[in-house]
C-alpha atoms as a PDB file:
ATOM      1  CA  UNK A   1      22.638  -5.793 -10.789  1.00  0.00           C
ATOM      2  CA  UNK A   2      21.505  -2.859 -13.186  1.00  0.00           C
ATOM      3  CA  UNK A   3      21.893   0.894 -12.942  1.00  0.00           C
ATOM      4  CA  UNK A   4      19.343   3.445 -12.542  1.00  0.00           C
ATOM      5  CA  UNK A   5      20.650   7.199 -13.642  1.00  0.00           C
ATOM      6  CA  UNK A   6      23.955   5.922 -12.124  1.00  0.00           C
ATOM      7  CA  UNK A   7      22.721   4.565  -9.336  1.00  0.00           C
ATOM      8  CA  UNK A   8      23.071   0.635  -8.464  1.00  0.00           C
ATOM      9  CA  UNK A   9      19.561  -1.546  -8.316  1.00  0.00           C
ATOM     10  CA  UNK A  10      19.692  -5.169  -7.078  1.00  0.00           C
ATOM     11  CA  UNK A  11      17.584  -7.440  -6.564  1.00  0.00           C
ATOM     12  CA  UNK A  12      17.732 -10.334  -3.890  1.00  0.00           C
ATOM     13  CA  UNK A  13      15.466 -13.079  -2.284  1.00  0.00           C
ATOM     14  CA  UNK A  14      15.003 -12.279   1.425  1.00  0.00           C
ATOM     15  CA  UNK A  15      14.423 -15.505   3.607  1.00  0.00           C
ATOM     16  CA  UNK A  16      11.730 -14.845   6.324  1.00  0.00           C
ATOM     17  CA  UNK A  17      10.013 -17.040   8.982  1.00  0.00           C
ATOM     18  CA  UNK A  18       7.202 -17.004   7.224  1.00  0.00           C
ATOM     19  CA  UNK A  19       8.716 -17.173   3.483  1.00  0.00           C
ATOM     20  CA  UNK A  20      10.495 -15.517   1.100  1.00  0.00           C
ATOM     21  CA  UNK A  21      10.203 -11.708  -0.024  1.00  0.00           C
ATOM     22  CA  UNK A  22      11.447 -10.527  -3.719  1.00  0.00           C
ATOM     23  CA  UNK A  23      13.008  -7.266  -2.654  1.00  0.00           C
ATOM     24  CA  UNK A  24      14.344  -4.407  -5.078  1.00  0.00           C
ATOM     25  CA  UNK A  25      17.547  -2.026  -3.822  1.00  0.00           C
ATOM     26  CA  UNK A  26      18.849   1.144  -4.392  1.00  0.00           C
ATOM     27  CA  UNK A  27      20.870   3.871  -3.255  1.00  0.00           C
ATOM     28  CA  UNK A  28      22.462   5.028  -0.108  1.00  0.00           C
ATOM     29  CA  UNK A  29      21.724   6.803   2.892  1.00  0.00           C
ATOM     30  CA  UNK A  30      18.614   7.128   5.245  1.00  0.00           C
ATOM     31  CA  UNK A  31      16.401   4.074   4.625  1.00  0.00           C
ATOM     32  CA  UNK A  32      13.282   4.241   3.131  1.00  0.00           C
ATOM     33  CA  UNK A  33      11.080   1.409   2.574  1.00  0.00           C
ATOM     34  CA  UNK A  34       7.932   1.720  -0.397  1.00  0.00           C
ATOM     35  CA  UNK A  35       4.980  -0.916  -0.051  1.00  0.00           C
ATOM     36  CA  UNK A  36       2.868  -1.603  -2.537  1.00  0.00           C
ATOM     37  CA  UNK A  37      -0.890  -2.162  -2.569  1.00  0.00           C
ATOM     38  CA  UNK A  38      -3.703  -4.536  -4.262  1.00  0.00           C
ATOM     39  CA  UNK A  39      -3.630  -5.351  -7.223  1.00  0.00           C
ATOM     40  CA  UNK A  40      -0.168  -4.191  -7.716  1.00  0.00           C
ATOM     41  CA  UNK A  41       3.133  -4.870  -6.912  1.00  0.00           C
ATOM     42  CA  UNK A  42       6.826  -3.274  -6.112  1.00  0.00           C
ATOM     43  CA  UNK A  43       7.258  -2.236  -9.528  1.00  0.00           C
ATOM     44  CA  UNK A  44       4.767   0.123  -8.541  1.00  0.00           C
ATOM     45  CA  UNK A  45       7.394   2.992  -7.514  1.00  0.00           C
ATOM     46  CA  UNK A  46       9.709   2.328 -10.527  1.00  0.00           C
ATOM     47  CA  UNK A  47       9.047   6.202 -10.756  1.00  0.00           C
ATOM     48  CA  UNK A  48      10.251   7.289  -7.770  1.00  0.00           C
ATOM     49  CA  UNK A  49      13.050   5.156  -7.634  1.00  0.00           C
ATOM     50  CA  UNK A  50      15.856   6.749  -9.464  1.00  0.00           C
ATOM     51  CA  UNK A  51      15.470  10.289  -7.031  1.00  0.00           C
ATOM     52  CA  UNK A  52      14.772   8.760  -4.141  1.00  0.00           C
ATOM     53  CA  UNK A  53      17.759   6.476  -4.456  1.00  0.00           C
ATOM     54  CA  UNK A  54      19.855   9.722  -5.066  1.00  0.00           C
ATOM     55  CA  UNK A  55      20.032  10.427  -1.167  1.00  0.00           C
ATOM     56  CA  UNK A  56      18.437   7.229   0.784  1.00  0.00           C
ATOM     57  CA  UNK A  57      18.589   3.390   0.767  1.00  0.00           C
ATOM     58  CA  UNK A  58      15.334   2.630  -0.997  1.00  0.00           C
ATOM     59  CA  UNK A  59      13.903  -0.833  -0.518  1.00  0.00           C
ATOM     60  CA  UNK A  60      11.085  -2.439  -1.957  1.00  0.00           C
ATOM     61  CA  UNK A  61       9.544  -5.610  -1.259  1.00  0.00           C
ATOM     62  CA  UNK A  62       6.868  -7.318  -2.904  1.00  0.00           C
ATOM     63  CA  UNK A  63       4.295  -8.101   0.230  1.00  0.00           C
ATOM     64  CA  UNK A  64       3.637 -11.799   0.655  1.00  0.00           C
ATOM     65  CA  UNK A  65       1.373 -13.324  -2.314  1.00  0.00           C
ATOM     66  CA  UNK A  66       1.926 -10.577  -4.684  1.00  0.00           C
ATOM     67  CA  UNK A  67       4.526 -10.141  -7.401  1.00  0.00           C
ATOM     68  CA  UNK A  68       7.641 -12.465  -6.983  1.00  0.00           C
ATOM     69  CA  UNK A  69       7.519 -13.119  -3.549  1.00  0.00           C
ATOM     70  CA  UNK A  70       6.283 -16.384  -2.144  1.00  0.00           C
ATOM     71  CA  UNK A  71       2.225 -16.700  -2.115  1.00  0.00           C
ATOM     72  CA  UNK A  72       1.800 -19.695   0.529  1.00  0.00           C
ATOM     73  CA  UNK A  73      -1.448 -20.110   2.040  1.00  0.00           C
ATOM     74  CA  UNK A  74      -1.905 -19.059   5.712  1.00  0.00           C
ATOM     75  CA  UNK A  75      -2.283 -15.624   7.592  1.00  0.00           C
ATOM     76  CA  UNK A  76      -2.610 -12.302   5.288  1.00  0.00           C
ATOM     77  CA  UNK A  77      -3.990 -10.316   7.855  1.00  0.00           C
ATOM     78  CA  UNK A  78      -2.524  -6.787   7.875  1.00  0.00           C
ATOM     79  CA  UNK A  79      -0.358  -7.413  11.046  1.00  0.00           C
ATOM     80  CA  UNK A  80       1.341 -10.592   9.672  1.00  0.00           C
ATOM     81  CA  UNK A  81       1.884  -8.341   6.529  1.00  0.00           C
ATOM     82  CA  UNK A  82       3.492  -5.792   9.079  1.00  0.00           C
ATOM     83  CA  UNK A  83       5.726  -8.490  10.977  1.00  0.00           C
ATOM     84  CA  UNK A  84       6.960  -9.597   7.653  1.00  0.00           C
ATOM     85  CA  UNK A  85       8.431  -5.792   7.309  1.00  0.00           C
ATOM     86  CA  UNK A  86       9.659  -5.713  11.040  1.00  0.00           C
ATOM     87  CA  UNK A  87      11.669  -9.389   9.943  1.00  0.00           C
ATOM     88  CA  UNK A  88      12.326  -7.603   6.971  1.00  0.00           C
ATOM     89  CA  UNK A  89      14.554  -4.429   8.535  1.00  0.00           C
ATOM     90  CA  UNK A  90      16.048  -6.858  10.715  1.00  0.00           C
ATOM     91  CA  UNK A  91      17.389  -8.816   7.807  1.00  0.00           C
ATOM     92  CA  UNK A  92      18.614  -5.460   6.141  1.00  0.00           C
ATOM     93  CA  UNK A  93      20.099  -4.580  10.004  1.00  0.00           C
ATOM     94  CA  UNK A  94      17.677  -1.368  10.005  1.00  0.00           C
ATOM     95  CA  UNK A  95      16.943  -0.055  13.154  1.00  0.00           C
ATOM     96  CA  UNK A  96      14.507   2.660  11.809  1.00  0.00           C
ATOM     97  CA  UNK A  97      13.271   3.698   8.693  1.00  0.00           C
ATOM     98  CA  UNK A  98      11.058   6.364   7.033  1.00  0.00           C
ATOM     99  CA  UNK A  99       8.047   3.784   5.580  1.00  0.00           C
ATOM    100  CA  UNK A 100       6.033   4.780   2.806  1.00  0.00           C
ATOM    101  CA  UNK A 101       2.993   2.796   1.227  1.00  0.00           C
ATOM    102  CA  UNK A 102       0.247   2.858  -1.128  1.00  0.00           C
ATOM    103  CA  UNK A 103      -3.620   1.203  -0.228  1.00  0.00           C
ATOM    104  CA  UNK A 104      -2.576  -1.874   2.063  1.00  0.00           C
ATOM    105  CA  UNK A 105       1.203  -1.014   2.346  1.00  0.00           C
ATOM    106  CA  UNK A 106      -0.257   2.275   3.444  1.00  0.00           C
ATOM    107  CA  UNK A 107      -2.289   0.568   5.799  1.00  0.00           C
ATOM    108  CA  UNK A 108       0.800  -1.393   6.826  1.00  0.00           C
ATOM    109  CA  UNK A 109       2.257   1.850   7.079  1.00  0.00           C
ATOM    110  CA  UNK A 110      -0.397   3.256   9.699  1.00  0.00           C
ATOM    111  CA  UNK A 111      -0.125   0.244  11.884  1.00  0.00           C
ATOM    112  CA  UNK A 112       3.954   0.075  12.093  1.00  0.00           C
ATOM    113  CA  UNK A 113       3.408   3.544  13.371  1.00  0.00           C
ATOM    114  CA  UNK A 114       1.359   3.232  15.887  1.00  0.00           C
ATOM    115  CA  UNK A 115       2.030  -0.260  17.293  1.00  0.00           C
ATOM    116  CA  UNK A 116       5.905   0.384  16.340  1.00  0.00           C
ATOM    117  CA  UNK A 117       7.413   3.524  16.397  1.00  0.00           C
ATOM    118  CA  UNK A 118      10.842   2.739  17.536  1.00  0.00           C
ATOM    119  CA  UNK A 119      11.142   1.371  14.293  1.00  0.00           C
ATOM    120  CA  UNK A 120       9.716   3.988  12.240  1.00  0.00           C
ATOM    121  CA  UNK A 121      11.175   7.688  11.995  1.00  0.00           C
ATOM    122  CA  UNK A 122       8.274   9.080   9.641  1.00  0.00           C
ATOM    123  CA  UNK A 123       5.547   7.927   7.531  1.00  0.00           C
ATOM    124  CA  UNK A 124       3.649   8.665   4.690  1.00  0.00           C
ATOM    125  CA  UNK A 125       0.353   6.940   3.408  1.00  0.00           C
ATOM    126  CA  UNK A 126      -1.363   7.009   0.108  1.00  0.00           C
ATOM    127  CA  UNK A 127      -5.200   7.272  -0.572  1.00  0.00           C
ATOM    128  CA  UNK A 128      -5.947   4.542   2.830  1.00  0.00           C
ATOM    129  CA  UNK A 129      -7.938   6.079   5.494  1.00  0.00           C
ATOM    130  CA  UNK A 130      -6.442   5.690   8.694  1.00  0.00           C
ATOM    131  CA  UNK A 131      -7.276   2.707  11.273  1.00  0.00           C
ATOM    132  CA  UNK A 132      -9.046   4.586  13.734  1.00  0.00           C
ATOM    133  CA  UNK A 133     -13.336   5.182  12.509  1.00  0.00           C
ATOM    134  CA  UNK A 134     -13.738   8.757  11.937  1.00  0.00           C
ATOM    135  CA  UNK A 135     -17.258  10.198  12.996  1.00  0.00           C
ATOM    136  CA  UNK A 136     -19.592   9.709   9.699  1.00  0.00           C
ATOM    137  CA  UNK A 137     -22.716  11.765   8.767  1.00  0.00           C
ATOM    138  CA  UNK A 138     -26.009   9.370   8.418  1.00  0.00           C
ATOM    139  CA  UNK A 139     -25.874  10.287   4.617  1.00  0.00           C
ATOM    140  CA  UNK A 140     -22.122   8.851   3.925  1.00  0.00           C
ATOM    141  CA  UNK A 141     -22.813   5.742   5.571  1.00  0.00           C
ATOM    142  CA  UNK A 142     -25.169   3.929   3.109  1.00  0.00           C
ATOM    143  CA  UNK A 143     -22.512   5.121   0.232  1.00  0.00           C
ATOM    144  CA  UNK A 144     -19.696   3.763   2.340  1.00  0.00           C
ATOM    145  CA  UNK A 145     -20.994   0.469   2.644  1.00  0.00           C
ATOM    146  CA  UNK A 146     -21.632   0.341  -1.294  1.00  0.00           C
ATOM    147  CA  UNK A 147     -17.985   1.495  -1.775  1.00  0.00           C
ATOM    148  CA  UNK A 148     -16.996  -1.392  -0.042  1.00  0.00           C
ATOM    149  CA  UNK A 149     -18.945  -3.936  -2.200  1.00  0.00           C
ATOM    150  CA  UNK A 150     -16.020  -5.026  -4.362  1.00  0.00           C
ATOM    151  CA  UNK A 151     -14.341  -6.202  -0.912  1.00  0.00           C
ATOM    152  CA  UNK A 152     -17.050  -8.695  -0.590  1.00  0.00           C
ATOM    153  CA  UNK A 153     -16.839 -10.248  -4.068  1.00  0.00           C
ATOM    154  CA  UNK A 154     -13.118 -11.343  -4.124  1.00  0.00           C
ATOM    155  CA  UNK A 155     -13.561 -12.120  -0.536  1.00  0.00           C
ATOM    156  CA  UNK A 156     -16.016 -14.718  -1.682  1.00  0.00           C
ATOM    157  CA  UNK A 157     -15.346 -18.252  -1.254  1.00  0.00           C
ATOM    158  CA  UNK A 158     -15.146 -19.409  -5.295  1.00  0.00           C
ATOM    159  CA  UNK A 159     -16.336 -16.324  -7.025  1.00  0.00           C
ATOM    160  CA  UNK A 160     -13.040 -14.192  -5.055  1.00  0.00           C
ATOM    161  CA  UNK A 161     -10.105 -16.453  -7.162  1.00  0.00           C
ATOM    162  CA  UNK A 162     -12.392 -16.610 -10.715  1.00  0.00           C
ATOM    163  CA  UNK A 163     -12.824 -12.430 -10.529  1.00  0.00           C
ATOM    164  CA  UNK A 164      -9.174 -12.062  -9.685  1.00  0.00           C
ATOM    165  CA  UNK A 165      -8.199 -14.330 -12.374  1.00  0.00           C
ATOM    166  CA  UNK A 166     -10.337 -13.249 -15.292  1.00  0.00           C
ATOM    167  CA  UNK A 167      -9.109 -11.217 -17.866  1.00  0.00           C
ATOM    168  CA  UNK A 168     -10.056  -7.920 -17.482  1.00  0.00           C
ATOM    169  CA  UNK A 169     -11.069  -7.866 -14.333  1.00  0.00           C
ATOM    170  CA  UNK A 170      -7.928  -5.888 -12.428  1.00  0.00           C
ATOM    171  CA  UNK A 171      -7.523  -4.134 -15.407  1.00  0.00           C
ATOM    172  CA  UNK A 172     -10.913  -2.356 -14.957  1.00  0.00           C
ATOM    173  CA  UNK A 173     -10.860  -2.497 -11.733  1.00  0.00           C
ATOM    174  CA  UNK A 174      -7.740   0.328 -12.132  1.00  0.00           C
ATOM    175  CA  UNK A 175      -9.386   1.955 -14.484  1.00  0.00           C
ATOM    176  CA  UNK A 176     -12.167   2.853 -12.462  1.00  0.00           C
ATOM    177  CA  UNK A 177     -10.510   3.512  -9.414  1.00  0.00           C
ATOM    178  CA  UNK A 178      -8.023   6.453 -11.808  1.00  0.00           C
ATOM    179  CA  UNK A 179      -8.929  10.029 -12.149  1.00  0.00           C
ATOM    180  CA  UNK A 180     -10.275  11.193 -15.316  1.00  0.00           C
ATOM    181  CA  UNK A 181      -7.623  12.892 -16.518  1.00  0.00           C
ATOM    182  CA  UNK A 182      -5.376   9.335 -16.609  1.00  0.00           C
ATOM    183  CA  UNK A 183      -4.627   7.394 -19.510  1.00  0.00           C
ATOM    184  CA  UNK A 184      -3.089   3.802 -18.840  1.00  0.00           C
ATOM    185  CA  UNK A 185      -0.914   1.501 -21.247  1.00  0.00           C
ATOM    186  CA  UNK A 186      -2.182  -2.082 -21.933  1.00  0.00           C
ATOM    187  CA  UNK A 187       1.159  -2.934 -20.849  1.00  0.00           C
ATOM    188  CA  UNK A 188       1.110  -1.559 -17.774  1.00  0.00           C
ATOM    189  CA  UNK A 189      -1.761  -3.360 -16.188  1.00  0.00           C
ATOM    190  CA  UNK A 190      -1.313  -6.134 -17.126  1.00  0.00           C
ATOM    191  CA  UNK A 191       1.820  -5.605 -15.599  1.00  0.00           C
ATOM    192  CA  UNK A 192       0.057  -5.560 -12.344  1.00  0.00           C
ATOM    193  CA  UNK A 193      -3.064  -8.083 -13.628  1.00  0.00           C
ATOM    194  CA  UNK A 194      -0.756 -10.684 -14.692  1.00  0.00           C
ATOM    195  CA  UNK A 195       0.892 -12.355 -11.786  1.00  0.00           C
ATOM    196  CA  UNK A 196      -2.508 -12.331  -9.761  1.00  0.00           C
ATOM    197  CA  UNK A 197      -3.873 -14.839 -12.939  1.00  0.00           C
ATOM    198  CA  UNK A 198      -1.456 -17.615 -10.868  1.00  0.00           C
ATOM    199  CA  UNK A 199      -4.096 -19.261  -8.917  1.00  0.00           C
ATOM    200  CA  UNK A 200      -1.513 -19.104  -5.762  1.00  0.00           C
ATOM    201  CA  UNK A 201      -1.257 -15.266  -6.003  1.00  0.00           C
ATOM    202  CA  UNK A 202      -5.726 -15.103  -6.296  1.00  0.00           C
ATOM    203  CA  UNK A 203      -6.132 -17.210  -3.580  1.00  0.00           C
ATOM    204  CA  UNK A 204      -3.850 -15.015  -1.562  1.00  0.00           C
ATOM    205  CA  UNK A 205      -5.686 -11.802  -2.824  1.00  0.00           C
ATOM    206  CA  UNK A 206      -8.916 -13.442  -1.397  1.00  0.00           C
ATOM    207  CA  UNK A 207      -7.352 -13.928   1.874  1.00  0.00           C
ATOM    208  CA  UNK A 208      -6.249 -10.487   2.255  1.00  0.00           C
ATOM    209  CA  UNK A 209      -9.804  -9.133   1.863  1.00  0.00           C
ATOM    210  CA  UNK A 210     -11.898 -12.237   3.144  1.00  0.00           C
ATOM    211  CA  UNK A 211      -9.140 -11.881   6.768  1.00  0.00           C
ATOM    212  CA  UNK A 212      -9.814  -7.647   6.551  1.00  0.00           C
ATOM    213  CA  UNK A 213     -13.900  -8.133   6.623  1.00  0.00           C
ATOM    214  CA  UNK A 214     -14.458 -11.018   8.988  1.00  0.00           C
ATOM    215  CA  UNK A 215     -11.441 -10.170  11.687  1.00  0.00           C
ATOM    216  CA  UNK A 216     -10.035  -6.800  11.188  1.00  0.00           C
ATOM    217  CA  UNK A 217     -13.228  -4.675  10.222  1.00  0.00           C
ATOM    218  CA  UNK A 218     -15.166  -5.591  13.297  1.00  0.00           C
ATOM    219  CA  UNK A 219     -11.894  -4.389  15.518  1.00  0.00           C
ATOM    220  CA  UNK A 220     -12.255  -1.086  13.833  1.00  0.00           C
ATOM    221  CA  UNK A 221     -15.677  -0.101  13.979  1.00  0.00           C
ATOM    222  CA  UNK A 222     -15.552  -1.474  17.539  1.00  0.00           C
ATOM    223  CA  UNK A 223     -13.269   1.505  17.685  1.00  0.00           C
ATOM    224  CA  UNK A 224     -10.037  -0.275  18.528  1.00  0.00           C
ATOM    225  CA  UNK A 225      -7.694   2.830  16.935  1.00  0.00           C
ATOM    226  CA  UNK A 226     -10.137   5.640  17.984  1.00  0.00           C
ATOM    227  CA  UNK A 227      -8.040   6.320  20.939  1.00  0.00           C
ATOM    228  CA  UNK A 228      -4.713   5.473  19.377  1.00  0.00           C
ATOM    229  CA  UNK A 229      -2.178   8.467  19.291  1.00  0.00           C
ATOM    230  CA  UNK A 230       0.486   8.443  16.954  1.00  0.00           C
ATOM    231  CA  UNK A 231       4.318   9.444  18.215  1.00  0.00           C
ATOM    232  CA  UNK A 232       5.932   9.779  14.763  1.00  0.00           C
ATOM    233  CA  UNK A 233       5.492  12.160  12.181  1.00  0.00           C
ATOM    234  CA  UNK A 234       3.114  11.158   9.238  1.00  0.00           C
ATOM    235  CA  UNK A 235       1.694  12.588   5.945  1.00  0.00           C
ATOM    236  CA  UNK A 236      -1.508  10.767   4.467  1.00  0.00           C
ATOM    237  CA  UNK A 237      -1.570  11.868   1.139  1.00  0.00           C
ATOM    238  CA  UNK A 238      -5.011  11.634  -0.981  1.00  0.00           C
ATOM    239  CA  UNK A 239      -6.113  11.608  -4.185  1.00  0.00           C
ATOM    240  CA  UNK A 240      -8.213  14.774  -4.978  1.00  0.00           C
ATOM    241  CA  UNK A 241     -10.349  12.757  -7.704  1.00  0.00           C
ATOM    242  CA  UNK A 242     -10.239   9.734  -5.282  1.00  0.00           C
ATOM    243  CA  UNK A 243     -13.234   7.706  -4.720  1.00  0.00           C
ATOM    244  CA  UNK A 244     -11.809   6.786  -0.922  1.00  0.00           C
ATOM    245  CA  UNK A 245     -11.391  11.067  -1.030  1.00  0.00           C
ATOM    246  CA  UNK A 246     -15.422  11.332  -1.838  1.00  0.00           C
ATOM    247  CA  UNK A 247     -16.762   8.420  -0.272  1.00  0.00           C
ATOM    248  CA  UNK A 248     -14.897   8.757   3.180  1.00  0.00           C
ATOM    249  CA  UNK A 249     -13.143  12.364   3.345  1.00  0.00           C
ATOM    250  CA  UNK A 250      -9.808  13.693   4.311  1.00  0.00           C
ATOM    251  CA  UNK A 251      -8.732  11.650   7.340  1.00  0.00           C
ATOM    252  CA  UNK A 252      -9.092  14.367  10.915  1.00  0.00           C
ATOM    253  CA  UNK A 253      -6.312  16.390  11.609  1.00  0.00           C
ATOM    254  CA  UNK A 254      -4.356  15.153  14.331  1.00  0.00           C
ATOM    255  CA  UNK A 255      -0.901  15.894  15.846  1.00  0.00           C
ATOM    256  CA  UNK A 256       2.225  14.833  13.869  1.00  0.00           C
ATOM    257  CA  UNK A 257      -0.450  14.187  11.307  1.00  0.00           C
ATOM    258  CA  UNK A 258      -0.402  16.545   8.110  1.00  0.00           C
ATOM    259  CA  UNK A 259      -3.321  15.833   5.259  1.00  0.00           C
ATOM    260  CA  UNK A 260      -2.619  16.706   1.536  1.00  0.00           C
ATOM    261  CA  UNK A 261      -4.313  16.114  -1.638  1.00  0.00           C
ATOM    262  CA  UNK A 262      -3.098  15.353  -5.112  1.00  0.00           C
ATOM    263  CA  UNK A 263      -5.342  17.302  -7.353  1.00  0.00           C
ATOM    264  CA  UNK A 264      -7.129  15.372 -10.000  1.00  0.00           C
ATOM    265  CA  UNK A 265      -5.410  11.965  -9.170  1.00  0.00           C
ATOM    266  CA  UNK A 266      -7.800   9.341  -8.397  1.00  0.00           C
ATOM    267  CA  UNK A 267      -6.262   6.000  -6.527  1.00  0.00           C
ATOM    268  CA  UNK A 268      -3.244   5.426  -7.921  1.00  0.00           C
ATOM    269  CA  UNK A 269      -1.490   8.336  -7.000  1.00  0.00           C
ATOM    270  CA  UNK A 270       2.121   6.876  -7.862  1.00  0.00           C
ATOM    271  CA  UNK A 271       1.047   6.324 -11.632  1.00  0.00           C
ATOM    272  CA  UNK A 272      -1.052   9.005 -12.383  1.00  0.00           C
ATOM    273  CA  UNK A 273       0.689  12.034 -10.578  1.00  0.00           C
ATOM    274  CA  UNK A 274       4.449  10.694  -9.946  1.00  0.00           C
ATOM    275  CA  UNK A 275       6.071  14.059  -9.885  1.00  0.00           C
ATOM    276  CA  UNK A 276       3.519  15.705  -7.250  1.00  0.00           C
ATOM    277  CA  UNK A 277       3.586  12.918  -5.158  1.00  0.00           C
ATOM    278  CA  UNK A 278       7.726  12.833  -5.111  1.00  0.00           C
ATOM    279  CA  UNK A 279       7.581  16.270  -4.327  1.00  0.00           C
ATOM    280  CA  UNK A 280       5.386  16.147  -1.443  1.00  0.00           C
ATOM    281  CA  UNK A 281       7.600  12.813  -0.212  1.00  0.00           C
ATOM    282  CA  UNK A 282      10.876  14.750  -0.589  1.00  0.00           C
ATOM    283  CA  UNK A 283       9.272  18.117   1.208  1.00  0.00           C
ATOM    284  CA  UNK A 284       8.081  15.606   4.133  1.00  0.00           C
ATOM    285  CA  UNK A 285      11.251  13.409   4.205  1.00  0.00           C
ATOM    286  CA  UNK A 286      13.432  16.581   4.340  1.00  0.00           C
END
């Protein structure tokens, strides 16, 4: 156990039915629960985690096959990623709990809302378009498709686990996807770029993407979401420098839905612009 500003941090193995989570806790209060996205892990929200701990139980797992939780091969679709967090508040004896996630744990984030919402009492997503396909002029499609490009190569079957582990790769990888304004320490990513060189954690990476393109992709442009309605409260929050921003929009309007920017943040909205996007979390969680 450490302290943050005061404030207790542990850290605990949680045992799941479909392995084990590394889990971070802090705090007292509401529950909140921060997910992480690819390529990086809980440590993500290290920023955040000192105020937010000031007035809420903050928890935050590493998702399965990233960081220090267990990377074992089988499912890494988005839903098993999801039942892992349901099996997750049980352990922690949450009934409900405000959920907020970056890229994948933001798309985690969007389906525990609208699949679960007894179990969540708010939500907030970060740069991830929401499930549902949102209408698309002719002239965005051919520059969404090359957006999505870099999918295809780590879902590949060989050439997915050599990108992940080379050295550089992630690195530039979150350089490119940062607004112009950000300036990153070597230490940092590879902070993030490091545990994915384990050939466990790339092969996991893979599955994520390679599972997202072959089965969940085709649900969504099939329009499996478009009718979905959401009965919680939610805040997708983009980066105004984002590529997903250009390439894709501001997700619709929609009830219980508000839409905000971070100006001049690109993708990584926790790193590049932590004291905007803690503001707009404690403005929405209030």
């Amino acid at each position: 156990m450490d302290q943050i500003e005061g404030i207790a941090r542990t850290e605990r193995r949680v045992a799941l039915p479909r392995g084990g989570l590394h889990l971070v806790e802090a705090g007292a209060g509401p529950p909140i629960i921060l997910l992480h996205g690819w390529p990086q892990h809980g440590a993500m929200w290290d920023p955040l985690l000192g105020e937010l701990a000031r007035d809420h139980r903050v928890l935050i797992p590493d998702l399965r096959g990233f960081g220090n939780s267990d990377a074992l091969p089988g499912d890494y679709s988005k839903h098993a990623l999801a039942r892992d967090i349901l099996d997750l508040l049980d352990e922690s004896q949450i009934d409900e709990a405000t959920l907020v996630g970056h890229d994948w744990g933001g798309w985690i984030a969007w389906l525990l809302a609208l699949e679960h919402p007894q179990r969540v009492e708010g939500f907030v997503a970060l740069d991830i378009p929401p499930p549902w396909r949102e209408p698309a002029s002719p002239s965005r499609i051919p520059v969404q498709l090359l957006f999505g490009s870099y999918q295809y190569a780590i879902a590949s079957p060989w050439l997915g686990e050599r990108l992940v582990r080379s050295p550089g790769f992630v690195t530039r990888f979150i350089r490119a996807g940062s607004g112009r304004v950000m300036s990153w320490s070597d230490e940092r990513l590879d902070s993030y770029a490091r545990p994915l060189r384990e050939a466990a954690r790339a092969r996991a990476s893979v599955a994520l993407y390679r599972t997202f393109l072959v089965r969940e992709l085709p649900r969504i442009v099939r329009g499996a979401y478009t009718r979905s309605e959401l009965r919680v409260p939610g805040l997708a929050l983009m980066g105004g420098d984002s590529a997903i921003t250009r390439t894709f929009g501001l997700p619709a309007r929609r009830d219980l839905l508000e839409v905000e920017t971070v100006s001049r943040s690109g993708h990584f909205l926790v790193d590049e612009a932590p004291g905007a996007v803690l503001g707009h979390l404690q403005r929405f969680i209030s």
